[in-house]
PDB file of N, CA and C in Angstrom:
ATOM      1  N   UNK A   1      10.467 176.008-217.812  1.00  0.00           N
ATOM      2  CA  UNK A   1      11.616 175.805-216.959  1.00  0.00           C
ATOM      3  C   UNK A   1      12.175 177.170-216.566  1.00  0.00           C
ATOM      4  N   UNK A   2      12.301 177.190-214.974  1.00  0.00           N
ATOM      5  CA  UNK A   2      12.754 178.566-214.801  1.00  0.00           C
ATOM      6  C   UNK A   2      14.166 178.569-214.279  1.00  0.00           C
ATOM      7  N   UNK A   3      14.880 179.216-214.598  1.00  0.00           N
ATOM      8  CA  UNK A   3      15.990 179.108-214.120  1.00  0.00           C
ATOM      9  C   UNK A   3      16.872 179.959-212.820  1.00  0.00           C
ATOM     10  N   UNK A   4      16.814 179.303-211.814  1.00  0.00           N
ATOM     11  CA  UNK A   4      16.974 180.142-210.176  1.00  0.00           C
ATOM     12  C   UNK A   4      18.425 181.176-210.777  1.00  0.00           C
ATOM     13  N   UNK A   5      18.277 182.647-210.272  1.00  0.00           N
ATOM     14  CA  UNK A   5      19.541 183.502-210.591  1.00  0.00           C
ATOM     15  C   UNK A   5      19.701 183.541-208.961  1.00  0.00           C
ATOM     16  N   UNK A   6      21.546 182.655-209.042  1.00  0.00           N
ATOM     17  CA  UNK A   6      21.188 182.770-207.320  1.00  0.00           C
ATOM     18  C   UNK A   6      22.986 183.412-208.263  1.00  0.00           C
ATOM     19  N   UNK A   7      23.325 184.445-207.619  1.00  0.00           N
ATOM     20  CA  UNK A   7      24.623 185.280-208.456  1.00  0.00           C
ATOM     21  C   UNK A   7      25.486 185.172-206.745  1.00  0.00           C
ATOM     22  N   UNK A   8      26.241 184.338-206.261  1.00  0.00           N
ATOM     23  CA  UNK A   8      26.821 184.357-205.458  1.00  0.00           C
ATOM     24  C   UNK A   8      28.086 184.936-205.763  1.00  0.00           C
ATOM     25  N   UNK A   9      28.311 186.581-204.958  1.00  0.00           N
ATOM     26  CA  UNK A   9      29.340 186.799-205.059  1.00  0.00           C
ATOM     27  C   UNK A   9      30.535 186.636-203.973  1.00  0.00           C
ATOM     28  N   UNK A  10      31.853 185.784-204.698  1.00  0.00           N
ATOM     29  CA  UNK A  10      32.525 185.347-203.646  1.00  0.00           C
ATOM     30  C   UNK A  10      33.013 186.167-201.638  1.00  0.00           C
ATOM     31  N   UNK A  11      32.884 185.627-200.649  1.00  0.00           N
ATOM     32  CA  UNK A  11      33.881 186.140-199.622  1.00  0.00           C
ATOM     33  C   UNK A  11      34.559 186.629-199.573  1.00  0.00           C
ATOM     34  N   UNK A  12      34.890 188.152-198.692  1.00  0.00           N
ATOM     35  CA  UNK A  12      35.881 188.666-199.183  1.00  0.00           C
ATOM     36  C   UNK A  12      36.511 188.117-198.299  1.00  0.00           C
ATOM     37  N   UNK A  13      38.298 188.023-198.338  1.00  0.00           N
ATOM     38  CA  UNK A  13      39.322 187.068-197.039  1.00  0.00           C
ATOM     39  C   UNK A  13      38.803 187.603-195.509  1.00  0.00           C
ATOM     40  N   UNK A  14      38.563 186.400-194.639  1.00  0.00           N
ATOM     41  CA  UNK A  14      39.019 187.154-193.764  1.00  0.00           C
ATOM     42  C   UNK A  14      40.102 187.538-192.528  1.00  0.00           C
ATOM     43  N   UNK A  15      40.158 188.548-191.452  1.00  0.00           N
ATOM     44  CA  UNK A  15      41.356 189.320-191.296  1.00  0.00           C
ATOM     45  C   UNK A  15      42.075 188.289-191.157  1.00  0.00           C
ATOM     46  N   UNK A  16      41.825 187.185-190.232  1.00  0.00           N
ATOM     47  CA  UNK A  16      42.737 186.494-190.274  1.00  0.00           C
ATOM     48  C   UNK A  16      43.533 185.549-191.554  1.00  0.00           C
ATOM     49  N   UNK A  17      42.570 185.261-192.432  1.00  0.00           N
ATOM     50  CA  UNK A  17      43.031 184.723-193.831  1.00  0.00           C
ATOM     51  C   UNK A  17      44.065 185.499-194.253  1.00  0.00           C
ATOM     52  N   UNK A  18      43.960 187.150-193.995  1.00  0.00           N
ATOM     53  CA  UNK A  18      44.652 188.473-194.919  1.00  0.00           C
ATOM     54  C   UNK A  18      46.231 188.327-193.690  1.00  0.00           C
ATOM     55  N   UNK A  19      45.692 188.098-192.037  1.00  0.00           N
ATOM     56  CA  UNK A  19      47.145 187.862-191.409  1.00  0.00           C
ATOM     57  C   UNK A  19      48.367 186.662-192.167  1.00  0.00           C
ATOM     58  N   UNK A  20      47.692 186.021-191.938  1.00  0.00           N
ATOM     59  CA  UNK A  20      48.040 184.517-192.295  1.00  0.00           C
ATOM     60  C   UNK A  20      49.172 184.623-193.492  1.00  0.00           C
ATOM     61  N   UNK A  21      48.691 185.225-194.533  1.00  0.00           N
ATOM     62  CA  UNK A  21      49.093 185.689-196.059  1.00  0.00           C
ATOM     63  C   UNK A  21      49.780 186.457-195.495  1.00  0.00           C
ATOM     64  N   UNK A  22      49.386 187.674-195.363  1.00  0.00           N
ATOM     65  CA  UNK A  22      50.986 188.359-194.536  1.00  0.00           C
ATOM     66  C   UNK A  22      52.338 188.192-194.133  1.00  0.00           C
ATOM     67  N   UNK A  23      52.139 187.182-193.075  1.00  0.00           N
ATOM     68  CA  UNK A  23      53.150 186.494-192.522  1.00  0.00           C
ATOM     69  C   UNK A  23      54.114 185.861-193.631  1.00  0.00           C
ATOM     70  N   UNK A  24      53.172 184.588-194.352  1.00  0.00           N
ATOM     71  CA  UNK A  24      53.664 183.712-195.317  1.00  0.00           C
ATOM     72  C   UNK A  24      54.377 184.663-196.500  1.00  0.00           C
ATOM     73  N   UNK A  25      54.167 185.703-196.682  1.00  0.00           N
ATOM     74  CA  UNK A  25      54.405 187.275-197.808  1.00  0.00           C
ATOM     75  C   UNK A  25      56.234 186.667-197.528  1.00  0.00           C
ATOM     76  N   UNK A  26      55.933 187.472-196.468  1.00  0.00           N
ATOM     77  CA  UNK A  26      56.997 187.867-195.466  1.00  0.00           C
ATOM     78  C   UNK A  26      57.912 187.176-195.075  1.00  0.00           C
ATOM     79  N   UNK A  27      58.037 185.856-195.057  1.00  0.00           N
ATOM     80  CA  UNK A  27      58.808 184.811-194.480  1.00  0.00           C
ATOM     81  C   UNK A  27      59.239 184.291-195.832  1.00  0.00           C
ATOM     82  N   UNK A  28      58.318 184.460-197.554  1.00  0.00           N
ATOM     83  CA  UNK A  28      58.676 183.546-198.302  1.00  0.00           C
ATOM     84  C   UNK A  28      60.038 185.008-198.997  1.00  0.00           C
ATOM     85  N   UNK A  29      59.738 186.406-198.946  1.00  0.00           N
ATOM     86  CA  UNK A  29      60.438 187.268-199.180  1.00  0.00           C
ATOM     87  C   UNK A  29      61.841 187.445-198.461  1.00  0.00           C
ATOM     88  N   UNK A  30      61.911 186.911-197.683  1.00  0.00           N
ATOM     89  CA  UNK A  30      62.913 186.886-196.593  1.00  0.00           C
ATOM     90  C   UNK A  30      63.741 185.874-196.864  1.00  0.00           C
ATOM     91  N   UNK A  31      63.125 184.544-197.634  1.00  0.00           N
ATOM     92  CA  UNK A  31      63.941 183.368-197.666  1.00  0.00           C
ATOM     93  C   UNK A  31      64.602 183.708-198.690  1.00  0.00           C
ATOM     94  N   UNK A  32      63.701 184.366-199.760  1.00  0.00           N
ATOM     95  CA  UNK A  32      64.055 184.547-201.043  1.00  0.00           C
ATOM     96  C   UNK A  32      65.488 185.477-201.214  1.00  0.00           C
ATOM     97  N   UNK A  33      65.154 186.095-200.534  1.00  0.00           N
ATOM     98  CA  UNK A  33      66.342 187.432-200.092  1.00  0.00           C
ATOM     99  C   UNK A  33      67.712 186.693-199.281  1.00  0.00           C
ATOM    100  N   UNK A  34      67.661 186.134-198.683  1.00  0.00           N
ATOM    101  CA  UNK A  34      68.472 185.193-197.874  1.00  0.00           C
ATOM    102  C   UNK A  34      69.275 183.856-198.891  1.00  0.00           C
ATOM    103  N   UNK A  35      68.555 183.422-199.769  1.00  0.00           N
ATOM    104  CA  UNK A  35      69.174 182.630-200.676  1.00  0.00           C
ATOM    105  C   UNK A  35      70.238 183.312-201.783  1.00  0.00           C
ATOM    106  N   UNK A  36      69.062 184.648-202.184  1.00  0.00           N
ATOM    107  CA  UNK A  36      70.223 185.227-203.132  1.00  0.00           C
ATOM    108  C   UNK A  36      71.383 185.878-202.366  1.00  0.00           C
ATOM    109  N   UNK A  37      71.233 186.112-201.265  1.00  0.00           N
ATOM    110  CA  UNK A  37      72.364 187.048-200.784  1.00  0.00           C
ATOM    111  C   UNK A  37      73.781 185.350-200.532  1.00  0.00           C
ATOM    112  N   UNK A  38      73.110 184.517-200.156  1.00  0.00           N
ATOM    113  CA  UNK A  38      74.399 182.878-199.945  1.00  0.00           C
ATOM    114  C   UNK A  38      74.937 182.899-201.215  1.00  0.00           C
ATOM    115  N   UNK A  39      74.673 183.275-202.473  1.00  0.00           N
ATOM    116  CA  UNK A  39      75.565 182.746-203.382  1.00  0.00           C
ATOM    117  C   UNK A  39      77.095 183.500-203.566  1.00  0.00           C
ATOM    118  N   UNK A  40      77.998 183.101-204.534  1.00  0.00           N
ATOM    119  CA  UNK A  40      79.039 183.564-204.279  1.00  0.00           C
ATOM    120  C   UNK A  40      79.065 184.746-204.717  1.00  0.00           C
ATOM    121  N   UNK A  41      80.387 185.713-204.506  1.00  0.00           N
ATOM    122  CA  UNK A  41      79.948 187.248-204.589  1.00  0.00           C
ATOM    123  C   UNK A  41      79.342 187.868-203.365  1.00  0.00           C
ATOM    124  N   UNK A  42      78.686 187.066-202.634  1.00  0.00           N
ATOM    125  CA  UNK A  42      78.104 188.320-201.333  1.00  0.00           C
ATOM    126  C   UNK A  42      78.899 187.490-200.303  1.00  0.00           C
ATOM    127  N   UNK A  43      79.047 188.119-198.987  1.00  0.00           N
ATOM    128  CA  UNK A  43      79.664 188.162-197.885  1.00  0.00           C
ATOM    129  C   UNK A  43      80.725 189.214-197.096  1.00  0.00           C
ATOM    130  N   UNK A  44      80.714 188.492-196.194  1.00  0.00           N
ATOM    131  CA  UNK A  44      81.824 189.779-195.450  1.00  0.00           C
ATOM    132  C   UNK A  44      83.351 189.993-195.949  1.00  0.00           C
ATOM    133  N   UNK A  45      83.859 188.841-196.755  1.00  0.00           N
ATOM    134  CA  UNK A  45      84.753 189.464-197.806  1.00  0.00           C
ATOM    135  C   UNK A  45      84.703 189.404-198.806  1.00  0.00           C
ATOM    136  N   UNK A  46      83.653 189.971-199.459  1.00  0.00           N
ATOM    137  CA  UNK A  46      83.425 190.733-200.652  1.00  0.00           C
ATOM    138  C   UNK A  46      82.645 191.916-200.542  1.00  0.00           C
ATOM    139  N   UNK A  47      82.176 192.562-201.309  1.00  0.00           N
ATOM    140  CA  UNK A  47      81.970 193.823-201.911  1.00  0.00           C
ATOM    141  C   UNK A  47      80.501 193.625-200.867  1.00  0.00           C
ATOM    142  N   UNK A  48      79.929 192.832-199.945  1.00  0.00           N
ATOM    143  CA  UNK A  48      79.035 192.955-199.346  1.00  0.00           C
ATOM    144  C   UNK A  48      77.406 193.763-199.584  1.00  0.00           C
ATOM    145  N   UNK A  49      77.363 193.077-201.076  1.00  0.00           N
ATOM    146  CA  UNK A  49      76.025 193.354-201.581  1.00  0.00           C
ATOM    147  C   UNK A  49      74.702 193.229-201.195  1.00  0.00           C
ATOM    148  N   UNK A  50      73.492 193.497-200.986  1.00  0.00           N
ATOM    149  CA  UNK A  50      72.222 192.896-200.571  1.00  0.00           C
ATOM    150  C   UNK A  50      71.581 192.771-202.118  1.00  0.00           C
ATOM    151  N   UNK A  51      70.558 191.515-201.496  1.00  0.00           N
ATOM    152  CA  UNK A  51      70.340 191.082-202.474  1.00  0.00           C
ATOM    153  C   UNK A  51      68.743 192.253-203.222  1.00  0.00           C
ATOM    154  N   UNK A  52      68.474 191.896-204.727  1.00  0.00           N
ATOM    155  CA  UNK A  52      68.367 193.035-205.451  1.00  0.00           C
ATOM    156  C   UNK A  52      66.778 192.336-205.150  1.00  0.00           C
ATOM    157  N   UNK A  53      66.543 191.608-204.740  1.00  0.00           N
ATOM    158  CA  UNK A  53      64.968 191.041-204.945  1.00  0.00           C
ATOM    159  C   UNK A  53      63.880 192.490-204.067  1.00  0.00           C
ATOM    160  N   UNK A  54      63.012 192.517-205.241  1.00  0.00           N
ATOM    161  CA  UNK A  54      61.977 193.084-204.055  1.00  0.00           C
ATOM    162  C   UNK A  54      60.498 192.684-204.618  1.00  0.00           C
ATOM    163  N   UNK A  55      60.481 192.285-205.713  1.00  0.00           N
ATOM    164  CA  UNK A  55      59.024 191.437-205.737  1.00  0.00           C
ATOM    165  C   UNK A  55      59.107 190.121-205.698  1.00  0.00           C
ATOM    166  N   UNK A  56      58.178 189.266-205.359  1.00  0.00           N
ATOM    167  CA  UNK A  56      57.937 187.942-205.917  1.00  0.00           C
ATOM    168  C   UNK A  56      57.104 187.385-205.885  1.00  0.00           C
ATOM    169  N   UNK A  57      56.889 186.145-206.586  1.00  0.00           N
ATOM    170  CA  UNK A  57      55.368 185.217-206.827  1.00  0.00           C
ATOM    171  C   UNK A  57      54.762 185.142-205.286  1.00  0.00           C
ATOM    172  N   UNK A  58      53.619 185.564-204.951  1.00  0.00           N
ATOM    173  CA  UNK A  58      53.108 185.441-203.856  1.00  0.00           C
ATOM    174  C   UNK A  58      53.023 183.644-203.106  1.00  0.00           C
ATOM    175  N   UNK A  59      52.639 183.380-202.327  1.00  0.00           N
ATOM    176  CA  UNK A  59      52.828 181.710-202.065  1.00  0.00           C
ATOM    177  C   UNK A  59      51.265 181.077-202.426  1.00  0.00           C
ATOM    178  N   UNK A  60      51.118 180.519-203.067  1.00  0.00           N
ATOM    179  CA  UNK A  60      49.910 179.736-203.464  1.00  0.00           C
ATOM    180  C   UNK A  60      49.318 178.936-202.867  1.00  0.00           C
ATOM    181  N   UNK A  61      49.671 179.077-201.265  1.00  0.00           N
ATOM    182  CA  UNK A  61      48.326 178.229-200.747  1.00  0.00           C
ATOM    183  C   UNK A  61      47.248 179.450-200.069  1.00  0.00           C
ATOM    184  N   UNK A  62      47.397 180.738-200.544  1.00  0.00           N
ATOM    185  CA  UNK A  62      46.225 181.696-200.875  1.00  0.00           C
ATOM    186  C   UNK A  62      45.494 182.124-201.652  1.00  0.00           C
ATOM    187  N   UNK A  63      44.750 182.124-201.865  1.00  0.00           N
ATOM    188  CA  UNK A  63      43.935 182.698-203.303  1.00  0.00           C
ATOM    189  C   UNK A  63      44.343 183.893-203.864  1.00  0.00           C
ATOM    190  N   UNK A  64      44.346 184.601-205.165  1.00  0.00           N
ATOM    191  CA  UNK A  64      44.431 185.381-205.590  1.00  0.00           C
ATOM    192  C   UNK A  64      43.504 186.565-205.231  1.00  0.00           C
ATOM    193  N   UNK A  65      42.588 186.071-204.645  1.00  0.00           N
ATOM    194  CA  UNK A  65      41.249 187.545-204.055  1.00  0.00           C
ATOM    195  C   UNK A  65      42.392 187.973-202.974  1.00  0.00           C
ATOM    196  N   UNK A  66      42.938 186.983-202.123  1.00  0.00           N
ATOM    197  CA  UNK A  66      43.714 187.602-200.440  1.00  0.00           C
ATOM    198  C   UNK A  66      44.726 188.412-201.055  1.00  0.00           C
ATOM    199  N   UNK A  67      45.550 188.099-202.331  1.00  0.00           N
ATOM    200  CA  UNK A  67      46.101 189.450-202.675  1.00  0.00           C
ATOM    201  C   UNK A  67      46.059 190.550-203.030  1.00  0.00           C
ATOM    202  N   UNK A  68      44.957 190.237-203.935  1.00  0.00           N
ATOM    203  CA  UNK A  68      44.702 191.632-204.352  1.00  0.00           C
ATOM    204  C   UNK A  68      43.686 192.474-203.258  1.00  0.00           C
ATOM    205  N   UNK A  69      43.044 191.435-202.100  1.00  0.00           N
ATOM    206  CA  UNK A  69      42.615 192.547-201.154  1.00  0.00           C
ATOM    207  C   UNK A  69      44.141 192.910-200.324  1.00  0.00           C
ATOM    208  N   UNK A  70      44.892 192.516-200.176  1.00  0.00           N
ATOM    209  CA  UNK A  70      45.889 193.047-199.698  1.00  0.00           C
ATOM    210  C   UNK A  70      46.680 194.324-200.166  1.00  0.00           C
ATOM    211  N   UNK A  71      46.678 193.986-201.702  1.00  0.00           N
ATOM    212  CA  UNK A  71      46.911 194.994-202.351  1.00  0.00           C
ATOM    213  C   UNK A  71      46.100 196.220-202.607  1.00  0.00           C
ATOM    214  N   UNK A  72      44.742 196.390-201.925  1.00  0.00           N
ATOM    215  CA  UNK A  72      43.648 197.013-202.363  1.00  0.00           C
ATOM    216  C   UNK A  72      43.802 197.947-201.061  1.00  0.00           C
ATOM    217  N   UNK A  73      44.388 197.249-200.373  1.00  0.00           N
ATOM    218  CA  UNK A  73      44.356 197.537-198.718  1.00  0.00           C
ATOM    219  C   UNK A  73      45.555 198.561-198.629  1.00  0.00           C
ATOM    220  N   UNK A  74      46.770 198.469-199.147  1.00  0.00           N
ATOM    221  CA  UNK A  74      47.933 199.205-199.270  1.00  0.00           C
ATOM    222  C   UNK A  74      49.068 198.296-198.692  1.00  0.00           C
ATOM    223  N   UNK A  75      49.224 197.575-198.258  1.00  0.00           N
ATOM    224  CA  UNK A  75      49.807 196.373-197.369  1.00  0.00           C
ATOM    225  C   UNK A  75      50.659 196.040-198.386  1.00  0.00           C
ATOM    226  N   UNK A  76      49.817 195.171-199.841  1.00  0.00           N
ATOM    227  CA  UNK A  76      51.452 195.273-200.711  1.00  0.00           C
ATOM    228  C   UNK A  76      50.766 195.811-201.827  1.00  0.00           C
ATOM    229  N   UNK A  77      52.248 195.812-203.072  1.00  0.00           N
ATOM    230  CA  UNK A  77      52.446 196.689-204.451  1.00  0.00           C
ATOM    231  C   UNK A  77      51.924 195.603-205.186  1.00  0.00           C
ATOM    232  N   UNK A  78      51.249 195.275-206.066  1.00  0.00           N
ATOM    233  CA  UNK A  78      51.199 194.348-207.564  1.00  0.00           C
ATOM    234  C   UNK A  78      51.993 194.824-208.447  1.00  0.00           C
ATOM    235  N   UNK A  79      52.783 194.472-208.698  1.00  0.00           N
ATOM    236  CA  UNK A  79      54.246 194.912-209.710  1.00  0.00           C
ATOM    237  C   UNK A  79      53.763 194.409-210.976  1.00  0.00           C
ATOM    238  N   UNK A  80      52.689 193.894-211.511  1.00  0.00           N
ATOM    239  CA  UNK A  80      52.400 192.907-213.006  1.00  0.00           C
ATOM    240  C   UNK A  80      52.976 191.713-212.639  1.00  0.00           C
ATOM    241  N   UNK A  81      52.288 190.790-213.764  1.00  0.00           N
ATOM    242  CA  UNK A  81      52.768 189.343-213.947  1.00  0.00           C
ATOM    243  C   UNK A  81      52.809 188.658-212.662  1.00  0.00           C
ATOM    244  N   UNK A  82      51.753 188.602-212.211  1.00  0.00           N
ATOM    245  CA  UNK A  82      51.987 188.031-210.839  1.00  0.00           C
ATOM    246  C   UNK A  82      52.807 188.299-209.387  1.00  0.00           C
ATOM    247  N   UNK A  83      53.713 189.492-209.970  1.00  0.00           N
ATOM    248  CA  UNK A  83      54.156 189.416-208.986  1.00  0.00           C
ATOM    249  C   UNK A  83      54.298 190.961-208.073  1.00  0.00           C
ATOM    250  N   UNK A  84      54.730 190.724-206.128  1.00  0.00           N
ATOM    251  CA  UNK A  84      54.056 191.470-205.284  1.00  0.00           C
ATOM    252  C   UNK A  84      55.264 192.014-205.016  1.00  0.00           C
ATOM    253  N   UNK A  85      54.943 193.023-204.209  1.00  0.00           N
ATOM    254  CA  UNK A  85      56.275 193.891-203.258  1.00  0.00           C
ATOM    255  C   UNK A  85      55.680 194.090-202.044  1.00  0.00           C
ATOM    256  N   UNK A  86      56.436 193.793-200.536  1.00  0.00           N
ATOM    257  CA  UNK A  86      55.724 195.110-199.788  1.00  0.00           C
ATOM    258  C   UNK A  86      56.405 196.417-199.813  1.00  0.00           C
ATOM    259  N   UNK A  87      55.364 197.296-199.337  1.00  0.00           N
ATOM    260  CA  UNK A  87      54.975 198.739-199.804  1.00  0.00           C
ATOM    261  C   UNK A  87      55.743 199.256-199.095  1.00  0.00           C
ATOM    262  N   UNK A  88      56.996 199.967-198.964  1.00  0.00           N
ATOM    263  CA  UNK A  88      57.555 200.959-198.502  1.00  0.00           C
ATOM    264  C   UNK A  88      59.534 200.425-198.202  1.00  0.00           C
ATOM    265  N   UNK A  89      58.972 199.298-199.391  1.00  0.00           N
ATOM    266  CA  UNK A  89      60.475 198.444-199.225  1.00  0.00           C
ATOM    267  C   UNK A  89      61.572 198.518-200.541  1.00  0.00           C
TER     268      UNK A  89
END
């Protein structure tokens, strides 16, 4: 019995898979940022804080390869534990 070595190594994303993720980065960082800044304590009469977020759990209807090629790419930071930043923020 022989056994076929067929070693398929996975796809890397492509550009558009890596846009796609981008966007979704970006829109879920934004919400995230936007929720913490509504609670009480921030506004135009108060001390008018922004909110402190700058990493977070990436959105999971991407694979973990589209991040870390993203991250491989310079596009975003891997902060540990799952979680991302973009780069220059």
């Amino acid at each position: 019995m022989v056994e076929s070595e067929t070693t398929s190594t996975p796809e890397p994303p492509s550009k558009e898979e890596l846009r796609l993720a981008m966007k979704a980065f970006r829109k879920r960082l934004k919400i995230m940022r936007l929720d913490d800044e509504s609670r009480m304590g921030y506004g135009p009469t108060s001390s008018g804080q922004q909110s402190g977020i700058v990493a977070i759990t990436p959105p999971d209807q991407f694979s973990r390869a589209v991040w870390q090629e993203l991250a491989a790419q310079g596009k975003l930071k891997h902060d540990g534990r799952g979680l991302y930043s973009l780069v220059g923020s």
